[in-house]
C-alpha atoms as a PDB file:
ATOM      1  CA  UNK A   1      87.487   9.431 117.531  1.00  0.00           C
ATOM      2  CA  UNK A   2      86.237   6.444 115.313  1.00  0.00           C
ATOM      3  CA  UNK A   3      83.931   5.401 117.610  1.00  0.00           C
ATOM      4  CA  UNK A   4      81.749   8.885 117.276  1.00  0.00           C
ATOM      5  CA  UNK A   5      81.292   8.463 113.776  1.00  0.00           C
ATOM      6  CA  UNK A   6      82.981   6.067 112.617  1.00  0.00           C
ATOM      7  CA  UNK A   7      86.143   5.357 110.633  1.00  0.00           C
ATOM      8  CA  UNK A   8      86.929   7.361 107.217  1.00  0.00           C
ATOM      9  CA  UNK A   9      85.999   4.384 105.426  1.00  0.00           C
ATOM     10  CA  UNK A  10      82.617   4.062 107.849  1.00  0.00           C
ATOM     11  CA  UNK A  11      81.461   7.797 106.603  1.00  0.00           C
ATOM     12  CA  UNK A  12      82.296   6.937 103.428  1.00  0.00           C
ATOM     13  CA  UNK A  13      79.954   4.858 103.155  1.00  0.00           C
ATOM     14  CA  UNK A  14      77.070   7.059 104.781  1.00  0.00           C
ATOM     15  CA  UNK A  15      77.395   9.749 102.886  1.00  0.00           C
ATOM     16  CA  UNK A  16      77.757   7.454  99.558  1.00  0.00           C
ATOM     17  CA  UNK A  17      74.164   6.013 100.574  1.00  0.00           C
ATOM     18  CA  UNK A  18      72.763   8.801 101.418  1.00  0.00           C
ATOM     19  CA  UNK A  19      73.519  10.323  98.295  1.00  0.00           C
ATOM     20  CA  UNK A  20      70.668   7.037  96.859  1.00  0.00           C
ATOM     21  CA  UNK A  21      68.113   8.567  99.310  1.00  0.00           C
ATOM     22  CA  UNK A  22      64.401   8.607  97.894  1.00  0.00           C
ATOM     23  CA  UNK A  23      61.154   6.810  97.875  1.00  0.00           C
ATOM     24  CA  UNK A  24      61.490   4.070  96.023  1.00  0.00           C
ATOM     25  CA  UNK A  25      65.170   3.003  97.312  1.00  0.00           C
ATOM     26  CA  UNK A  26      64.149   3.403 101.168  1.00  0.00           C
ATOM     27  CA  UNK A  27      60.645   1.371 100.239  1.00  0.00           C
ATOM     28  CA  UNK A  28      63.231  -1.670  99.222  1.00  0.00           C
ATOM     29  CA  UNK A  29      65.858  -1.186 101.524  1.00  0.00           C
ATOM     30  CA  UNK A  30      62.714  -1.367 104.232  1.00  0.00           C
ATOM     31  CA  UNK A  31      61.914  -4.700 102.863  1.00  0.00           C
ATOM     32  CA  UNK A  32      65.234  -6.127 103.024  1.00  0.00           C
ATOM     33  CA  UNK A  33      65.648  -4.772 106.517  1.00  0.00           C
ATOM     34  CA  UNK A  34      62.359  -6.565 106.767  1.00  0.00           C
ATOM     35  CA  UNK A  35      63.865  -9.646 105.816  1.00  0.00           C
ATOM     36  CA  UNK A  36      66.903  -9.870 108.201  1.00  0.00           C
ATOM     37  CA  UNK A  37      64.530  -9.764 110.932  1.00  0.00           C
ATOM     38  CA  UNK A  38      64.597 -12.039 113.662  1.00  0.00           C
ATOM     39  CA  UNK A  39      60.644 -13.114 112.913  1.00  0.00           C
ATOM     40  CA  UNK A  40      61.730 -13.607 109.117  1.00  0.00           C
ATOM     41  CA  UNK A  41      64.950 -15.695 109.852  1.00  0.00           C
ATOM     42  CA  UNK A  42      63.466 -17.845 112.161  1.00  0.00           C
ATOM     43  CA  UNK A  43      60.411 -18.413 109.645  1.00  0.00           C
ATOM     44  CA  UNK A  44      62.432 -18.878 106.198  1.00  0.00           C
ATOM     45  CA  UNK A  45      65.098 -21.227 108.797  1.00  0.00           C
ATOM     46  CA  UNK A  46      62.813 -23.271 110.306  1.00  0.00           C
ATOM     47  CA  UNK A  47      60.677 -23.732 106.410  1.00  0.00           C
ATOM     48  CA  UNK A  48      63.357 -24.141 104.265  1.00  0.00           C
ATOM     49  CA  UNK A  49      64.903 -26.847 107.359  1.00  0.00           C
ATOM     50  CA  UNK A  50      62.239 -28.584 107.010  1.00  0.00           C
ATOM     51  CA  UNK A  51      61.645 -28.493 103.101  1.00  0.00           C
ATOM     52  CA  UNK A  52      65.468 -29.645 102.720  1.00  0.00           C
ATOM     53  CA  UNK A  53      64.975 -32.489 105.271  1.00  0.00           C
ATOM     54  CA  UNK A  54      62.064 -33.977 103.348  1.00  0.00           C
ATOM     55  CA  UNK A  55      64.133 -33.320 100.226  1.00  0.00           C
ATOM     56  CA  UNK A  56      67.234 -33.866 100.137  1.00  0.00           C
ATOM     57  CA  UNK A  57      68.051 -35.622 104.209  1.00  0.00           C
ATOM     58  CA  UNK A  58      67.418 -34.434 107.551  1.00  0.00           C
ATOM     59  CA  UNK A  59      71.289 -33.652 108.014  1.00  0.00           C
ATOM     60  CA  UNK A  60      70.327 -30.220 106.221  1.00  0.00           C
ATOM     61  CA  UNK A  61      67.848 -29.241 108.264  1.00  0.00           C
ATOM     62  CA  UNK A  62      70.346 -29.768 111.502  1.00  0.00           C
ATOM     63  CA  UNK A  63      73.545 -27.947 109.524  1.00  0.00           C
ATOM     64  CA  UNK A  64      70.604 -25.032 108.539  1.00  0.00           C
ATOM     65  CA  UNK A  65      69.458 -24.683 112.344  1.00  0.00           C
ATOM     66  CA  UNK A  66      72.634 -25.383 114.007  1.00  0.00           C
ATOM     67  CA  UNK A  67      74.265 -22.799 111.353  1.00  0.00           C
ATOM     68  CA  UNK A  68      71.959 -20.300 112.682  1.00  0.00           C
ATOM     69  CA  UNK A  69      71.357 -21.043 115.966  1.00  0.00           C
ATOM     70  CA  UNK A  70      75.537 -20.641 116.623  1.00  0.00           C
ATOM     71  CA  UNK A  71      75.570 -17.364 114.462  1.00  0.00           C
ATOM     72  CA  UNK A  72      72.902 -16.151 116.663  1.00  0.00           C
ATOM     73  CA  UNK A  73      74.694 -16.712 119.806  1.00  0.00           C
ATOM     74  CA  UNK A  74      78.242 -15.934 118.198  1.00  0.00           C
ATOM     75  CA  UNK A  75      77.194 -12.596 117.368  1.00  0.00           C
ATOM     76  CA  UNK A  76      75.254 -11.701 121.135  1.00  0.00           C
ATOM     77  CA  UNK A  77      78.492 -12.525 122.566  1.00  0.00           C
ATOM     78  CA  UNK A  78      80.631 -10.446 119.923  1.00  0.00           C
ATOM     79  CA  UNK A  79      77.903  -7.771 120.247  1.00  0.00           C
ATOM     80  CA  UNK A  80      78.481  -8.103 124.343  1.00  0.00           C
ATOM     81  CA  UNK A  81      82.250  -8.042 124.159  1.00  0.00           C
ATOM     82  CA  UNK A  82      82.541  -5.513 121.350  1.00  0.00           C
ATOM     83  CA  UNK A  83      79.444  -3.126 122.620  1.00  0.00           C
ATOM     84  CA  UNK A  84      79.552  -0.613 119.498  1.00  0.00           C
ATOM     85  CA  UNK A  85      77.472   1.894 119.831  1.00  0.00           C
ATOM     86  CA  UNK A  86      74.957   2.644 116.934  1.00  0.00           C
ATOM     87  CA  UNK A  87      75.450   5.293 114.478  1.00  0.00           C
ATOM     88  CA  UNK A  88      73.861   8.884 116.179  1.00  0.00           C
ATOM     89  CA  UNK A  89      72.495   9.359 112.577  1.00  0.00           C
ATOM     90  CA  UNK A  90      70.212   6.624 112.010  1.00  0.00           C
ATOM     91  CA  UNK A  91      67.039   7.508 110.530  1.00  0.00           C
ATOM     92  CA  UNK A  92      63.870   5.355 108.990  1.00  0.00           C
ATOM     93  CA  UNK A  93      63.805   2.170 111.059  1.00  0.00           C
ATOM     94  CA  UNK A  94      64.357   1.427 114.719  1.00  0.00           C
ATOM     95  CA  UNK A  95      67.201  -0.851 116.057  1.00  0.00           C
ATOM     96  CA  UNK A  96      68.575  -1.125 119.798  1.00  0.00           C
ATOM     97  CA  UNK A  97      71.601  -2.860 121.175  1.00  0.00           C
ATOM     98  CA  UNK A  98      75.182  -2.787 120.075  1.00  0.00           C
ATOM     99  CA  UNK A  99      75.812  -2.359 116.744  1.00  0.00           C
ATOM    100  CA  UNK A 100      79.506  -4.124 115.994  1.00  0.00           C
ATOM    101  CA  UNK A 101      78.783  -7.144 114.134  1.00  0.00           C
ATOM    102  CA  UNK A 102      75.365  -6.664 112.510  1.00  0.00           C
ATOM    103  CA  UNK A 103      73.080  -9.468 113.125  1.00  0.00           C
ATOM    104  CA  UNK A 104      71.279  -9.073 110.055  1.00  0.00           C
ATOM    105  CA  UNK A 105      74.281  -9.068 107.760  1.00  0.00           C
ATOM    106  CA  UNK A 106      75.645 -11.936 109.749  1.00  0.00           C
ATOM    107  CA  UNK A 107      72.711 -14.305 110.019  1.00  0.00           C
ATOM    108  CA  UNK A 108      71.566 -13.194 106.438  1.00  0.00           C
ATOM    109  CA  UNK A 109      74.818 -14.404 105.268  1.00  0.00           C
ATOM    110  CA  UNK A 110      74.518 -17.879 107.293  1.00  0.00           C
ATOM    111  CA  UNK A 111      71.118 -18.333 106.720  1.00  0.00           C
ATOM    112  CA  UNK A 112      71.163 -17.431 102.638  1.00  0.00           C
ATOM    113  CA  UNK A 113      74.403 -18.631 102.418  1.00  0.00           C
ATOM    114  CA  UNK A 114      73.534 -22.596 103.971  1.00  0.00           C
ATOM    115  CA  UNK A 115      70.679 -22.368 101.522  1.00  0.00           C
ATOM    116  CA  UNK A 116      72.797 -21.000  98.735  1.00  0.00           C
ATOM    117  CA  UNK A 117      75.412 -24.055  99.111  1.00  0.00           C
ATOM    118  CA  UNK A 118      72.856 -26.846  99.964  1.00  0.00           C
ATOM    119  CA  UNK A 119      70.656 -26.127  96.298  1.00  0.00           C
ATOM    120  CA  UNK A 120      74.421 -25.555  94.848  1.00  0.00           C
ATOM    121  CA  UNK A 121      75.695 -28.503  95.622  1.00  0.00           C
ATOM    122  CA  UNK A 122      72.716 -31.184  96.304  1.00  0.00           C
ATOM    123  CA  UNK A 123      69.894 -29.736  93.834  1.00  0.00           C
ATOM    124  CA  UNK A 124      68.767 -31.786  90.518  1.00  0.00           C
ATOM    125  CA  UNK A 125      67.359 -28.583  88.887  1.00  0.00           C
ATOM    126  CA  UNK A 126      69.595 -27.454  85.471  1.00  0.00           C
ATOM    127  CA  UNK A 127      72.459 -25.441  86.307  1.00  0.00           C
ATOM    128  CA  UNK A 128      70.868 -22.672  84.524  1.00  0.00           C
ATOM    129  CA  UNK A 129      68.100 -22.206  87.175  1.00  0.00           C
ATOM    130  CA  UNK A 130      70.503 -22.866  90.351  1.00  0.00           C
ATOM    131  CA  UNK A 131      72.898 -20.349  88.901  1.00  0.00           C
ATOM    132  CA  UNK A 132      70.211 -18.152  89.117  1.00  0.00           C
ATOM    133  CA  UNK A 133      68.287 -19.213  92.494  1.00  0.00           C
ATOM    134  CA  UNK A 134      71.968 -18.848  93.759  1.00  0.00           C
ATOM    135  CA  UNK A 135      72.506 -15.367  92.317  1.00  0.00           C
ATOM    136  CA  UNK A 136      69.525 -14.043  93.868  1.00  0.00           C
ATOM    137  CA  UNK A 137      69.933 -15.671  97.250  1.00  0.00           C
ATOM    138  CA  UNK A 138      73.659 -13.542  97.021  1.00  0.00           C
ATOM    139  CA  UNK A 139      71.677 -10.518  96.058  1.00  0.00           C
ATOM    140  CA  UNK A 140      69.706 -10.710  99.292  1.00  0.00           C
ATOM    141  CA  UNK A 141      72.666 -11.395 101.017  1.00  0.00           C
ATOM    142  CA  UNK A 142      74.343  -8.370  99.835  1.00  0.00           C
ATOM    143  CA  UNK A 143      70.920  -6.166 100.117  1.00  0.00           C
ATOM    144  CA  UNK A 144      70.679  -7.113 103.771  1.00  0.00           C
ATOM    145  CA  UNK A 145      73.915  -5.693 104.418  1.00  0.00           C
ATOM    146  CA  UNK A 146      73.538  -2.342 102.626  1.00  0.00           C
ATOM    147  CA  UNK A 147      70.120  -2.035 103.895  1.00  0.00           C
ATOM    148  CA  UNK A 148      71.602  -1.475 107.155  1.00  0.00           C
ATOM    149  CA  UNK A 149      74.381   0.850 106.003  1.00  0.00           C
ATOM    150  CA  UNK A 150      71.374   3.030 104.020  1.00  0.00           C
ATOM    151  CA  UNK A 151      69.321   3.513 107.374  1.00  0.00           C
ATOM    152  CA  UNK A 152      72.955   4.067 109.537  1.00  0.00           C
ATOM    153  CA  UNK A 153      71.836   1.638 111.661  1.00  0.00           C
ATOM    154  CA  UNK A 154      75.090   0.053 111.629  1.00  0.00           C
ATOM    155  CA  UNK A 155      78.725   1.229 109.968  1.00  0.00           C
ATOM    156  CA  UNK A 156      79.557  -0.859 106.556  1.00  0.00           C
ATOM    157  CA  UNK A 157      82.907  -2.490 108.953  1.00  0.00           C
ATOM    158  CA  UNK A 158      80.092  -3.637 111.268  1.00  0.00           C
ATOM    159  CA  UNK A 159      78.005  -5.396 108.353  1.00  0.00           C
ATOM    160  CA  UNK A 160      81.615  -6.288 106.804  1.00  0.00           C
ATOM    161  CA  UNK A 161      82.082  -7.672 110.267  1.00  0.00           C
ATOM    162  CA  UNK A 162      78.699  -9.780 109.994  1.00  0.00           C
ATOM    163  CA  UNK A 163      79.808 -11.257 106.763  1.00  0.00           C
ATOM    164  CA  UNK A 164      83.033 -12.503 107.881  1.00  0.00           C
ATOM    165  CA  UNK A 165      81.891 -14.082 110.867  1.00  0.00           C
ATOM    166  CA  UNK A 166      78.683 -16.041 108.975  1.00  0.00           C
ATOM    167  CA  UNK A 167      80.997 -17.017 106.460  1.00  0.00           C
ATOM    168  CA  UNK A 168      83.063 -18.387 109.099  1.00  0.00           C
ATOM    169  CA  UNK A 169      79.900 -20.104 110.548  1.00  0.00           C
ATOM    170  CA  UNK A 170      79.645 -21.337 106.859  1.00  0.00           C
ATOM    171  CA  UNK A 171      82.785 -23.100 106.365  1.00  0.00           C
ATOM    172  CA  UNK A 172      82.461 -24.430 109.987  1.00  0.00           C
ATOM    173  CA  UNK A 173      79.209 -25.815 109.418  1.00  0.00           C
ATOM    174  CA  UNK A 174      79.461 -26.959 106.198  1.00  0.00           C
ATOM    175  CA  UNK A 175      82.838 -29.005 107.354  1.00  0.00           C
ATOM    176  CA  UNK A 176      81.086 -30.206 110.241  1.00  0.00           C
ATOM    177  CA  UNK A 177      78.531 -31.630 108.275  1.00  0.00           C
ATOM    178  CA  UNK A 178      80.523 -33.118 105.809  1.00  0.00           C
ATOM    179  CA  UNK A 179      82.814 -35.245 108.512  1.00  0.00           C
ATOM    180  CA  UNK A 180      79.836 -36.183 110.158  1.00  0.00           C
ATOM    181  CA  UNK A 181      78.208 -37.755 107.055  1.00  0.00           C
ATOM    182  CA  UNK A 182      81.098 -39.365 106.112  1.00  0.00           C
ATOM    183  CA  UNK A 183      81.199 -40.761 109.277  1.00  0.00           C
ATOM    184  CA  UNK A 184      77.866 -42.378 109.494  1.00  0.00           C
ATOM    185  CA  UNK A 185      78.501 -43.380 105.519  1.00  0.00           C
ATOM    186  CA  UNK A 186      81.295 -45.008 106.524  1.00  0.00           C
ATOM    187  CA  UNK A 187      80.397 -47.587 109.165  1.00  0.00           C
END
């Protein structure tokens, strides 16, 4: 049964992780699990809100909170509906609740991702240096995911999951946004 387990593709992924197991891999993967918490989202949200709104316009800092704030309750109510259970084999960290989308995959991915496209597209910096701010906000992105996978806290379709729906947050938010600017530029 999938559900005890996981799919094929779900123990894949397991065992390919825990084939990376030692010191040095779980002391990072701990400190990207560390930064998908809900302390560290709310902290780099709320600061880097606030930074873009004295930077760049205060729209930012609503599209970064509202982005965030609707992932967060997006994924308690897919979490509610869905009501995954954890992996059995999780090992290394704690986590509680449902496990079908992961929260840190999603929100990482809205979070990094709002960030990611605001310096993108609004930041005077050379291309050079956004290119690689941008790279290494997709890294984290990507390390938040397969942090989770590495612990079995959550199956790699439940971070795959979490990446799908904050990219969908994403695109919403960043259209949102848009129209509404172009509303208020236009009048």
């Amino acid at each position: 049964m999938p559900e005890e387990g996981g799919h094929a593709f779900d123990r894949w992924a397991h065992s390919l992780l825990s084939d990376w197991r030692n010191g040095t891999v779980t002391a990072w993967m701990k400190g990207f699990s560390y930064l998908g918490s809900t302390l560290t989202i709310i902290i780099v949200t709320i600061g880097s809100a606030v930074i873009f709104g004295f930077l760049k316009g205060w729209r930012f800092t609503v599209m970064l909170i509202g982005g965030v704030l609707f992932g967060y309750l997006l994924n308690r109510v897919l979490k509610g509906w869905i009501d995954r259970a954890r992996p059995e084999t999780l090992w290394g960290i704690t986590a509680d609740g449902a496990s079908f989308p992961s929260a840190n995959a999603m929100l990482g991915m809205i979070m990094f991702g709002l960030i990611l496209v605001i310096i993108w597209r609004e930041s005077k910096l050379p291309k050079a240096v956004n290119a690689v701010v941008c790279a290494l906000l997709a890294l984290c992105i990507l390390l938040m995911g397969v942090c989770r996978v590495y612990f079995h806290v959550h199956y790699i379709t439940d971070v795959l999951a979490g990446y799908s729906a904050g990219l969908a947050v994403i695109c919403a938010t960043i259209r949102i946004g848009d129209v509404r600017y172009r509303k208020t530029k236009g009048r």
